[in-house]
C-alpha atoms as a PDB file:
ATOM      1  CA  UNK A   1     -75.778 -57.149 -11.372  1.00  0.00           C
ATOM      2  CA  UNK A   2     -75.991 -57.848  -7.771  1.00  0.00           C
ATOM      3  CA  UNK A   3     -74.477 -54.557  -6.589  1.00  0.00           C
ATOM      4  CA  UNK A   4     -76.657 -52.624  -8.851  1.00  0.00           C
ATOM      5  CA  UNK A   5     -80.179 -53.604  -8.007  1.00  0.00           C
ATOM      6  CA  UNK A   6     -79.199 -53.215  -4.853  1.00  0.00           C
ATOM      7  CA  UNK A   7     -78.241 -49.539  -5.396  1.00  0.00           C
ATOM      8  CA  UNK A   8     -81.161 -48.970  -7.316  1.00  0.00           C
ATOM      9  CA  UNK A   9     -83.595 -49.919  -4.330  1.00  0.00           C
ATOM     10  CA  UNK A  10     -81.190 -47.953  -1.157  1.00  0.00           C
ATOM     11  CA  UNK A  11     -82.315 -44.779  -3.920  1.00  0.00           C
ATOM     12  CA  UNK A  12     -85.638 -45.253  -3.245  1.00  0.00           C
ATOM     13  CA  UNK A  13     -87.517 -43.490  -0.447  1.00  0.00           C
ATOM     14  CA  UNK A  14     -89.413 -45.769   2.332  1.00  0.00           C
ATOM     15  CA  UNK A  15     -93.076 -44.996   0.070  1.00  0.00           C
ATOM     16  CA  UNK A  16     -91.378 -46.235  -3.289  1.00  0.00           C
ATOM     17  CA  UNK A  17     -89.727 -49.610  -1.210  1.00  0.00           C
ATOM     18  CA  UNK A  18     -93.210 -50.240  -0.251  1.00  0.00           C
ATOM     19  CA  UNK A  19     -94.585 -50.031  -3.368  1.00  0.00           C
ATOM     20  CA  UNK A  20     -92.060 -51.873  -5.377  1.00  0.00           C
ATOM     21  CA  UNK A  21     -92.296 -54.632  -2.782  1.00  0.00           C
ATOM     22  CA  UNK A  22     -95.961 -54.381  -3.870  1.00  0.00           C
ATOM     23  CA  UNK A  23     -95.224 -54.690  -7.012  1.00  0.00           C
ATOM     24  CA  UNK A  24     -92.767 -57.354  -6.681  1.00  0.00           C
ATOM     25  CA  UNK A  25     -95.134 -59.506  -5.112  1.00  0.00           C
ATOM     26  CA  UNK A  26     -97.815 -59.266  -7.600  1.00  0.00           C
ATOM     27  CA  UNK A  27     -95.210 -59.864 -10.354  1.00  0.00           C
ATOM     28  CA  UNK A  28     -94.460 -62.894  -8.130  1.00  0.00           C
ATOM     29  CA  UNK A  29     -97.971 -64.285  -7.580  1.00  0.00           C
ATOM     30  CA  UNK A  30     -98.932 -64.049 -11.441  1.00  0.00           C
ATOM     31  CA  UNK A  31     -95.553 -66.188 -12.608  1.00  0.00           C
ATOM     32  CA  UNK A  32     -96.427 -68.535 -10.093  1.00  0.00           C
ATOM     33  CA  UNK A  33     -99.893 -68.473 -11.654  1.00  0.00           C
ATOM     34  CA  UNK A  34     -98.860 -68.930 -15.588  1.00  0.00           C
ATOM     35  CA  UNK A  35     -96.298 -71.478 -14.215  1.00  0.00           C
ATOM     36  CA  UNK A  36     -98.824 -73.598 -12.653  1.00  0.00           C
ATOM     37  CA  UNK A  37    -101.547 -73.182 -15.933  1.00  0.00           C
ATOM     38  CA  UNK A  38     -98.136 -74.341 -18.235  1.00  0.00           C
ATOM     39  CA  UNK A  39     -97.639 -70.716 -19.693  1.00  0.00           C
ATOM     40  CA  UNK A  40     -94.407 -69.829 -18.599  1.00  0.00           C
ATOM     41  CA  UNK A  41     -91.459 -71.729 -17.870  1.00  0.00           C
ATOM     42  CA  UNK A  42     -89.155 -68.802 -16.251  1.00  0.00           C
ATOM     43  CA  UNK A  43     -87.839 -70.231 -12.929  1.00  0.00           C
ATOM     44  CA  UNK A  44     -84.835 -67.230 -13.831  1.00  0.00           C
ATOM     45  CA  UNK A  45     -87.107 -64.776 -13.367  1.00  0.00           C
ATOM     46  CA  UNK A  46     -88.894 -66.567 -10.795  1.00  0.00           C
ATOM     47  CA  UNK A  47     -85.575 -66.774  -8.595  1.00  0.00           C
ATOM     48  CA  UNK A  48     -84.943 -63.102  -9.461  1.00  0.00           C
ATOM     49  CA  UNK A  49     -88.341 -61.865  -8.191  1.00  0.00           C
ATOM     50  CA  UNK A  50     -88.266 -63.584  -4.957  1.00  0.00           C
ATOM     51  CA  UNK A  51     -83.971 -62.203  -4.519  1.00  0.00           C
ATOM     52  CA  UNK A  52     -85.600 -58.770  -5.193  1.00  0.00           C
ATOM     53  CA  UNK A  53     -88.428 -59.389  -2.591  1.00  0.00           C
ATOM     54  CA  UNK A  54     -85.761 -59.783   0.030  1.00  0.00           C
ATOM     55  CA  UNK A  55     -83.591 -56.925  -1.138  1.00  0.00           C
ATOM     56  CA  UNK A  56     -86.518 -54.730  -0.814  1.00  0.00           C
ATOM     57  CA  UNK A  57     -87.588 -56.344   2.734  1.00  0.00           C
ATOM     58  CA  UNK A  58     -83.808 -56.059   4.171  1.00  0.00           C
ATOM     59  CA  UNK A  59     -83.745 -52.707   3.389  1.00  0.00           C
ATOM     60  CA  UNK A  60     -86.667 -52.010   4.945  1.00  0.00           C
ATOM     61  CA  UNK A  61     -85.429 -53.679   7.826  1.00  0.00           C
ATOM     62  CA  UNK A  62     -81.833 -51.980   8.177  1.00  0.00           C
ATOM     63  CA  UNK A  63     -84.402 -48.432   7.866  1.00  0.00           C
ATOM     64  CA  UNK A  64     -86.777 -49.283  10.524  1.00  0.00           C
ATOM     65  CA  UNK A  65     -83.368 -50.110  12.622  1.00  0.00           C
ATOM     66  CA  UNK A  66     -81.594 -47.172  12.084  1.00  0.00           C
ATOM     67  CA  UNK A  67     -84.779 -44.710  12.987  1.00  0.00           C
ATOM     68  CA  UNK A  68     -85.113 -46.957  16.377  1.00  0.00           C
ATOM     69  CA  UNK A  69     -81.565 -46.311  17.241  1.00  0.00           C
ATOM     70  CA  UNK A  70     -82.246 -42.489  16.333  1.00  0.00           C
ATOM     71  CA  UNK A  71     -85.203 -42.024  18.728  1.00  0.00           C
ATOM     72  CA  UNK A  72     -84.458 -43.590  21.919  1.00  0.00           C
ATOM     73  CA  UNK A  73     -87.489 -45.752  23.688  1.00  0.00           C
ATOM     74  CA  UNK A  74     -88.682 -47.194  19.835  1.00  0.00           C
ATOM     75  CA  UNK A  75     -87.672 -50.905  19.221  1.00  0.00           C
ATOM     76  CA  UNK A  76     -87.595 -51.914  15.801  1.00  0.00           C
ATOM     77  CA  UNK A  77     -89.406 -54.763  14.658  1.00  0.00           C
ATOM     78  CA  UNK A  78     -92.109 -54.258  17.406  1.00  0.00           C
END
């Protein structure tokens, strides 16, 4: 299931990683809220949302790497 989340998010374009990261947070910040007012129970998807957040961030990351190495004098993460 791994592999194909993963997939799904490298198909993306940098715009649609931002937003789904977007997304992914707000997803994250309203389980957290129903946890703590003893609506939900759903640490699974809880787990999943945050493994997704970091898919979506790494990606971003290995992107922002690659265009530094393509144009010389632009260091990533700066």
């Amino acid at each position: 299931m791994k592999n194909s989340s993963i997939e799904r998010f490298r198909q993306m374009g940098d715009q649609e990683l931002d937003s789904r990261e977007v997304d992914l947070r707000d997803q994250l910040f309203r389980l957290r809220f129903q946890m703590s007012m003893g609506q939900s129970e759903s640490i699974k998807k809880l787990r999943q949302l945050r493994k997704d957040i970091a898919r979506v961030k790494t990606l971003a990351q290995e992107r922002a790497k690659e265009r530094a190495i393509a144009t010389p004098g632009i260091r990533a993460g700066k």
